[in-house]
N, C-alpha and C. Protein backbone atom coordinates (compact mmCIF):
# COMPACT_ATOMS: atom_id res chain seq x y z
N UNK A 1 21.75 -15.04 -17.95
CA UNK A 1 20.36 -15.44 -18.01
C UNK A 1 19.53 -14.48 -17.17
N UNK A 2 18.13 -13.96 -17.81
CA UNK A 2 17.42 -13.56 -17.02
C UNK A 2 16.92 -13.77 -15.95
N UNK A 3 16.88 -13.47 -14.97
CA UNK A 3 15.84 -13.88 -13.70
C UNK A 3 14.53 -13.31 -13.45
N UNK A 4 13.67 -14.27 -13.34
CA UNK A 4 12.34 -13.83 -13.03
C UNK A 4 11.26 -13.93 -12.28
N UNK A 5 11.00 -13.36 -10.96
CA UNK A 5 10.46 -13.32 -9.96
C UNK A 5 8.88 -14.00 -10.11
N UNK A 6 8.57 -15.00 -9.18
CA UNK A 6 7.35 -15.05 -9.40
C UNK A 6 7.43 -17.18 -9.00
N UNK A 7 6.51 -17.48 -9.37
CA UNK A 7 6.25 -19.28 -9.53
C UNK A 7 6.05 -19.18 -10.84
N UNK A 8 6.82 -20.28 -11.37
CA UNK A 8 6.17 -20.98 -12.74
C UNK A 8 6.30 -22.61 -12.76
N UNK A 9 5.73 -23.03 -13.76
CA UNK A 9 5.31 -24.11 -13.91
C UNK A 9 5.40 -24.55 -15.54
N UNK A 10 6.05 -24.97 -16.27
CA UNK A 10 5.90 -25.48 -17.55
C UNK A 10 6.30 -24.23 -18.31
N UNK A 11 6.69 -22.78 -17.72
CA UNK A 11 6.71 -21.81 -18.90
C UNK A 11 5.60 -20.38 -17.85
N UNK A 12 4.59 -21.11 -17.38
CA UNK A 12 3.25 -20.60 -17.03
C UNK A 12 3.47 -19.84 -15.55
N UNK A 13 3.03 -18.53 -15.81
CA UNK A 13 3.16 -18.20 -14.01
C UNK A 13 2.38 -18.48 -13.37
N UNK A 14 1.87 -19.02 -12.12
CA UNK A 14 1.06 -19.45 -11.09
C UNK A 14 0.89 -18.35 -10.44
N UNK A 15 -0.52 -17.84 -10.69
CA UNK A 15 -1.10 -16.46 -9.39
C UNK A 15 -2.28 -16.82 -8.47
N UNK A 16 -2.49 -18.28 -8.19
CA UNK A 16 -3.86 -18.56 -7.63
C UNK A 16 -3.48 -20.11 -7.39
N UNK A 17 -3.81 -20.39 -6.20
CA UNK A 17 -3.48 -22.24 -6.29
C UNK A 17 -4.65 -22.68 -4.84
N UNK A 18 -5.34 -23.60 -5.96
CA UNK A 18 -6.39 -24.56 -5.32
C UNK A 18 -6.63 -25.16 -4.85
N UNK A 19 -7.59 -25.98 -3.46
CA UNK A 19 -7.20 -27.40 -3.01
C UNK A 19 -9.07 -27.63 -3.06
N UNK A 20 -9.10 -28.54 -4.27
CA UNK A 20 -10.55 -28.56 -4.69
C UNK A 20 -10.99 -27.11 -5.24
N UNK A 21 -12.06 -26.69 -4.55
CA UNK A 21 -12.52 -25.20 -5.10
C UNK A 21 -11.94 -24.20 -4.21
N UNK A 22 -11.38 -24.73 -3.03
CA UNK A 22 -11.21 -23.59 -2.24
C UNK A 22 -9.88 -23.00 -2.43
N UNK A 23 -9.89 -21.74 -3.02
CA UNK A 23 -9.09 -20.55 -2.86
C UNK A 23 -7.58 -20.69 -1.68
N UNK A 24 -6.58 -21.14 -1.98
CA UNK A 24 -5.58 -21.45 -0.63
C UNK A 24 -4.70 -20.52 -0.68
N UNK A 25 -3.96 -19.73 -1.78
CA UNK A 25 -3.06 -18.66 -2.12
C UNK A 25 -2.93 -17.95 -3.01
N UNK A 26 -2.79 -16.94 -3.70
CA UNK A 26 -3.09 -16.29 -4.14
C UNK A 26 -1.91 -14.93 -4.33
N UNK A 27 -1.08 -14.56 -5.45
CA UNK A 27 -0.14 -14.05 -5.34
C UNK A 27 -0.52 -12.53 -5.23
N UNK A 28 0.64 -11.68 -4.28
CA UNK A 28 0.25 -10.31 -4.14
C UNK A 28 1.59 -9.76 -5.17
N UNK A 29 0.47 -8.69 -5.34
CA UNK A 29 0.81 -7.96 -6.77
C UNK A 29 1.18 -6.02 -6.25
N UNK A 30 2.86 -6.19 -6.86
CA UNK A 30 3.02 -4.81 -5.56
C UNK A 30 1.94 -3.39 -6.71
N UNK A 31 1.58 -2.35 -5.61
CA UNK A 31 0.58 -1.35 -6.11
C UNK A 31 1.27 -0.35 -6.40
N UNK A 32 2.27 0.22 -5.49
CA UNK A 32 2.73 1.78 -5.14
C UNK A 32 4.24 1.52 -4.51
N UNK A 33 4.95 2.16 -4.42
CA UNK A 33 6.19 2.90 -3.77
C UNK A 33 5.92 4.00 -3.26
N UNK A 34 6.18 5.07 -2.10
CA UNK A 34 5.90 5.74 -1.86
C UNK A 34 6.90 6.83 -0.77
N UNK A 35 7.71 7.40 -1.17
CA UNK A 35 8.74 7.80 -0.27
C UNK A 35 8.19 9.20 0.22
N UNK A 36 8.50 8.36 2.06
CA UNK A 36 7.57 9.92 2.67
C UNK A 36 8.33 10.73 3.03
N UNK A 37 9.89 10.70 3.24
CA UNK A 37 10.57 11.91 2.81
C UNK A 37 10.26 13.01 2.76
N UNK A 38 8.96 12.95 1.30
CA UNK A 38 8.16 14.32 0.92
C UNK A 38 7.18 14.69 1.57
N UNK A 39 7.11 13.80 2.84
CA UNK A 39 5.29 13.91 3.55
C UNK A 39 5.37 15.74 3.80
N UNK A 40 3.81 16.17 3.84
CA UNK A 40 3.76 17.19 4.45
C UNK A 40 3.52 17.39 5.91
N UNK A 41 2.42 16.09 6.00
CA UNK A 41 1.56 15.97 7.13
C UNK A 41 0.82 14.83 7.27
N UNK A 42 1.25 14.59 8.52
CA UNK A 42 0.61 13.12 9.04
C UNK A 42 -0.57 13.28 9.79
N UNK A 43 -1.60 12.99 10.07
CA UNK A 43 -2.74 12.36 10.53
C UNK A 43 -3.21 11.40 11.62
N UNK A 44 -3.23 11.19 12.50
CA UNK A 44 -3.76 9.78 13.10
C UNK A 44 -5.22 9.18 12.37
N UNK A 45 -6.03 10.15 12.12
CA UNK A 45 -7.28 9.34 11.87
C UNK A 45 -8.28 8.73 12.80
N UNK A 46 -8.80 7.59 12.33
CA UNK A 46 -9.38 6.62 13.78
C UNK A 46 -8.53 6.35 14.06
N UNK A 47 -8.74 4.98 15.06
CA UNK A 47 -8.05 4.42 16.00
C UNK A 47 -7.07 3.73 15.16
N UNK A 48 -7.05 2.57 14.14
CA UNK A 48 -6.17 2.09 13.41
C UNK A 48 -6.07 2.44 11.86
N UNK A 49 -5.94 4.05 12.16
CA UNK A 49 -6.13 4.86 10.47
C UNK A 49 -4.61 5.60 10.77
N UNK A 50 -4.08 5.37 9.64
CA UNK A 50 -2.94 7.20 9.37
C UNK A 50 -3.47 7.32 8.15
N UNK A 51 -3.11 8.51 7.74
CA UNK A 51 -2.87 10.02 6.52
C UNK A 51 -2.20 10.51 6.34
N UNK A 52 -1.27 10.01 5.57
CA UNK A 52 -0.17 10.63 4.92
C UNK A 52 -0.38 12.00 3.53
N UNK A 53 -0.25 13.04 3.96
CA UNK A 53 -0.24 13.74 2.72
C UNK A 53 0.95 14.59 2.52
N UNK A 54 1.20 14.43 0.90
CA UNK A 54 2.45 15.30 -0.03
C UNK A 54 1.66 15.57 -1.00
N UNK A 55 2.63 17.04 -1.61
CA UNK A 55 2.25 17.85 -2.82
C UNK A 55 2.62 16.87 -3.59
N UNK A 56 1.57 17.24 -4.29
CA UNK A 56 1.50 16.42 -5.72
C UNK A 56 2.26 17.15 -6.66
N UNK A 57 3.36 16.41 -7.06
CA UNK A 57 4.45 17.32 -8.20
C UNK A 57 4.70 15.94 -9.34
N UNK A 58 3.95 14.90 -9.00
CA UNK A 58 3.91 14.27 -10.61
C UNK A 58 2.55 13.30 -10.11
N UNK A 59 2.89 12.55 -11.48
CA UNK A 59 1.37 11.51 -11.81
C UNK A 59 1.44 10.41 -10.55
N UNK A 60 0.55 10.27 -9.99
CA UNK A 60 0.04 9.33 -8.73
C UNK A 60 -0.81 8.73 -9.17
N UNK A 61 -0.83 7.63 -8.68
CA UNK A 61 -1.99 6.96 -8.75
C UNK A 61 -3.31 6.81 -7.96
N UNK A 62 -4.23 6.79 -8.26
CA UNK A 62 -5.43 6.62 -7.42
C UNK A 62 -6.25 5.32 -7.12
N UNK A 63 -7.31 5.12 -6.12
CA UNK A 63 -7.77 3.91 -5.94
C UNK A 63 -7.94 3.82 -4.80
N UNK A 64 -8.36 2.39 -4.31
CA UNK A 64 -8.93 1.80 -3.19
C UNK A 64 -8.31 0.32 -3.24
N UNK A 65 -7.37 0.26 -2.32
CA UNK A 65 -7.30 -1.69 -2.21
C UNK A 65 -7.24 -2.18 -1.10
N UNK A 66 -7.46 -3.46 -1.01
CA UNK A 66 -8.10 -4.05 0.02
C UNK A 66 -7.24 -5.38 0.27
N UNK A 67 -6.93 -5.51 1.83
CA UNK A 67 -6.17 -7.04 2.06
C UNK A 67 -5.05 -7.08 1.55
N UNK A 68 -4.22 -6.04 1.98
CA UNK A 68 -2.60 -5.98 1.44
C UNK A 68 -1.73 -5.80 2.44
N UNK A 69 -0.39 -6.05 1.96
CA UNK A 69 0.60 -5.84 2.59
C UNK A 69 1.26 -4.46 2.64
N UNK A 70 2.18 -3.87 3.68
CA UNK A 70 3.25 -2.82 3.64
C UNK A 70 4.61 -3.47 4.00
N UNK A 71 5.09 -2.94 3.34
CA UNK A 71 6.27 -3.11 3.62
C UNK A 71 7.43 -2.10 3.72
N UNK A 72 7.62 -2.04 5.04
CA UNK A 72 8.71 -0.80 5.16
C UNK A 72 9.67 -1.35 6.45
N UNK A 73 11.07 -0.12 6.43
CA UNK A 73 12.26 -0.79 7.33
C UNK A 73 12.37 -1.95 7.73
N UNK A 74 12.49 -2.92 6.50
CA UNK A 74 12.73 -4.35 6.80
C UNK A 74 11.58 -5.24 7.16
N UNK A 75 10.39 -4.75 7.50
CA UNK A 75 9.53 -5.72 8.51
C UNK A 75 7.86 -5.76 7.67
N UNK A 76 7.48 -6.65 7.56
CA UNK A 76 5.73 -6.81 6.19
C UNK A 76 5.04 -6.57 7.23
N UNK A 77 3.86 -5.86 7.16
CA UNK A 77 2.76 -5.62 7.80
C UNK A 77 1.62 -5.64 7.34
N UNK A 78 0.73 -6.34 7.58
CA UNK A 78 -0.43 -6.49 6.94
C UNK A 78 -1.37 -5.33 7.41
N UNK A 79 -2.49 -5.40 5.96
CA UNK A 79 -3.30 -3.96 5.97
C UNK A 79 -4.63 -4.60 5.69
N UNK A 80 -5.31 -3.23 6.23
CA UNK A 80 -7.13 -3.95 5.90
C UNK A 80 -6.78 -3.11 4.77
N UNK A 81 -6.81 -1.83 4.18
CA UNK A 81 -6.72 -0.94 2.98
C UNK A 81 -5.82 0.28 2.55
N UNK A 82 -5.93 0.49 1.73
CA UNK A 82 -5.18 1.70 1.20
C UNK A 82 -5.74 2.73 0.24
N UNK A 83 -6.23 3.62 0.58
CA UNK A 83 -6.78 4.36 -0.31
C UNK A 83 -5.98 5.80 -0.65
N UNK A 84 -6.00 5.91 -1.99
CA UNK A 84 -4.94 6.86 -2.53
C UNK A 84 -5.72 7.77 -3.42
N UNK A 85 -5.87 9.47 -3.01
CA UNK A 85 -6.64 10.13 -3.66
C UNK A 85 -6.01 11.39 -3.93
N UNK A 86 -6.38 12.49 -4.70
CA UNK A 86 -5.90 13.53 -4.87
C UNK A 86 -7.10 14.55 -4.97
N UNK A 87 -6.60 15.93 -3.97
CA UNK A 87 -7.74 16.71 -3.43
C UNK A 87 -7.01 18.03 -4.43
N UNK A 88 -7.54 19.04 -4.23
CA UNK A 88 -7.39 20.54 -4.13
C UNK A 88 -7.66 21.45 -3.03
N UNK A 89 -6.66 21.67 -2.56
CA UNK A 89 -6.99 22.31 -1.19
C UNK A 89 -7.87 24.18 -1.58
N UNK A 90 -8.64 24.17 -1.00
CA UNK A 90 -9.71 25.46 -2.09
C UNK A 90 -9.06 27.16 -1.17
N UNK A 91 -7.99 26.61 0.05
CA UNK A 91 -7.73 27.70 0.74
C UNK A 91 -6.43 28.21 -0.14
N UNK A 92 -4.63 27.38 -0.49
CA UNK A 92 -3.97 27.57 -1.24
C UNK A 92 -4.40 26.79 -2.85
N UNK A 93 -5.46 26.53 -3.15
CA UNK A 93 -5.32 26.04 -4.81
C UNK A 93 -3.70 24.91 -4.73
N UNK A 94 -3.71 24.16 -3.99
CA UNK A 94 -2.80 23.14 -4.71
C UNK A 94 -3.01 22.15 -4.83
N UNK A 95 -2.32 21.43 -5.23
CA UNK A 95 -2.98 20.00 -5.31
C UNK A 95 -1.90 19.00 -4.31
N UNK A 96 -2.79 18.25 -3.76
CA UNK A 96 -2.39 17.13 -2.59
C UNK A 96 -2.59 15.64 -2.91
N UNK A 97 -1.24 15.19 -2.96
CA UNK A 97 -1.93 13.55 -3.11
C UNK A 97 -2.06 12.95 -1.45
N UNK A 98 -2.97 12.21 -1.26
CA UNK A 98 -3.54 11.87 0.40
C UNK A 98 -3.74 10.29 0.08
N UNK A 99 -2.61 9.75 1.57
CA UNK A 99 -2.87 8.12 1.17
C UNK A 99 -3.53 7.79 2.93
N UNK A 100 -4.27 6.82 2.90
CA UNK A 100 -4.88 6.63 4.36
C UNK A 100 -5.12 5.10 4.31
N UNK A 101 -3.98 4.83 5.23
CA UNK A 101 -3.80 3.42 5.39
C UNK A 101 -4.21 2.84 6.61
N UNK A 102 -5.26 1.50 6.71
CA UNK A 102 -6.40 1.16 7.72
C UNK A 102 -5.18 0.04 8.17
N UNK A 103 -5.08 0.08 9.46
CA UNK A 103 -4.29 -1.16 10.42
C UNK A 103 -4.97 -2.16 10.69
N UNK A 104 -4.91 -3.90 11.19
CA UNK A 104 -5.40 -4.83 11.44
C UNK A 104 -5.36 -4.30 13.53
N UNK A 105 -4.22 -3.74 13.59
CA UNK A 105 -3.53 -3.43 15.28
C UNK A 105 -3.17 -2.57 15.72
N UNK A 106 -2.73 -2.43 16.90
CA UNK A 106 -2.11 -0.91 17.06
C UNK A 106 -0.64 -1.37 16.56
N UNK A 107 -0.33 -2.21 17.69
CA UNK A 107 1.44 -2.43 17.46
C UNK A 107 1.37 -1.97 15.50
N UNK A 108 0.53 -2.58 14.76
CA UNK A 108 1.58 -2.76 13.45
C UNK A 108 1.00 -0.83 12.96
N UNK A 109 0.26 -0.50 13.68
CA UNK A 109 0.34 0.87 13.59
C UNK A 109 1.35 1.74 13.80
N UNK A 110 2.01 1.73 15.17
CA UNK A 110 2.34 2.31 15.85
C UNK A 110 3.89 2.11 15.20
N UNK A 111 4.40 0.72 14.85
CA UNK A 111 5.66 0.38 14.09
C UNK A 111 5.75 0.93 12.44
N UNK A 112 4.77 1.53 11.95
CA UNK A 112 4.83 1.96 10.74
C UNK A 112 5.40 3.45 11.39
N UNK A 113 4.21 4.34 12.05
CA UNK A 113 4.78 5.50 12.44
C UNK A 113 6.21 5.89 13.06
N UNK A 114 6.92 4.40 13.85
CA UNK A 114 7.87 5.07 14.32
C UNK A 114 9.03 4.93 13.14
N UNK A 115 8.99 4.26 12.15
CA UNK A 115 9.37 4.35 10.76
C UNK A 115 8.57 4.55 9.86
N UNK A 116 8.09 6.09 9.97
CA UNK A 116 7.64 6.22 8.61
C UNK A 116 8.39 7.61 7.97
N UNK A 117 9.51 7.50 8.08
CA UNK A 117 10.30 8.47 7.75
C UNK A 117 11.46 7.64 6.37
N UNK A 118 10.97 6.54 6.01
CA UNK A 118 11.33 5.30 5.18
C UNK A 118 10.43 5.58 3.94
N UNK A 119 11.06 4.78 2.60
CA UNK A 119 9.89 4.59 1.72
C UNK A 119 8.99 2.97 1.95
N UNK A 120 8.19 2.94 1.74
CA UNK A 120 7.27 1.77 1.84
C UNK A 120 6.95 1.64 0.61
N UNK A 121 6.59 0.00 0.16
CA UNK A 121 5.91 -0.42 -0.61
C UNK A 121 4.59 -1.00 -0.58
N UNK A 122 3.60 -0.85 -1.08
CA UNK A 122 2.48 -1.88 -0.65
C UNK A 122 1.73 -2.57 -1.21
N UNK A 123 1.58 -3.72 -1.26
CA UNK A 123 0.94 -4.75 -1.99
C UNK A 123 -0.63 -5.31 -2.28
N UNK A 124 -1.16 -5.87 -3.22
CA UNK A 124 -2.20 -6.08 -2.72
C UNK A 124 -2.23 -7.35 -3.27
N UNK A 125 -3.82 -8.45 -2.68
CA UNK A 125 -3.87 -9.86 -3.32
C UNK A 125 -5.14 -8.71 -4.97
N UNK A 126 -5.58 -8.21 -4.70
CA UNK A 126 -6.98 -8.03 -6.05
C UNK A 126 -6.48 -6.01 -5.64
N UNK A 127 -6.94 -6.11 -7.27
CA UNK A 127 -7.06 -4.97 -7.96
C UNK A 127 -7.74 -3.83 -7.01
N UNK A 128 -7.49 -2.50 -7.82
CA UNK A 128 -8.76 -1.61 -7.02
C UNK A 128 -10.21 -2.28 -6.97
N UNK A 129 -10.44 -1.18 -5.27
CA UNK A 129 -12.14 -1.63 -5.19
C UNK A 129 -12.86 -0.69 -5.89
């Protein structure tokens, strides 16, 4: 038998559950995989920013999301965002995919960097912004 991840109900998957009108949960929907392995170069950023960038050698995705999870070496960390873009650097002509992920803390900062030699996944509750 198949197995299939998720809540259901009657057949029906459950991605949103109500108490009256108010909004109580809401399922996160994974975005990306991302193995930094390939990083070129890391970033600090602001205070609770990194920048991860690798050559772009296939199709990436792009976007902006908001109110998600990471998940890497075993442990979920919550995120204010993730934004995933692709530049051209105009000094070598290559192309760079650049991800810059906003922290709620330092600690859950500082625990991504000292594993970020891991792949991560990251989640979000809503679509790109």
């Amino acid at each position: 038998m198949a197995t299939r991840e998720g809540i259901y109900v009657g057949g029906h998957e459950i991605v949103e559950r109500y108490v009256g009108s108010r909004l109580v949960w809401e399922k996160s929907m994974f975005v990306k995989q991302i193995d930094v392995s390939e990083e070129i170069s890391i970033s600090g950023g602001g205070e609770l920013t990194v920048s991860l960038v690798v050559e772009r050698n296939e199709y990436r995705n792009t976007g902006r999301w908001g109110n998600g999870k990471l998940i890497t070496a075993g442990r979920t960390i919550l995120i204010k965002s993730a934004t995933a873009e692709i530049y051209t650097d105009s000094w070598n002509s290559r192309s760079y995919y650049k991800v810059t992920l906003e922290f709620y803390n330092q600690a859950d900062k500082n625990y991504f960097l000292s594993n970020r030699n891991n792949r991560f996944q990251f989640y979000s509750k809503k679509g790109k912004r």
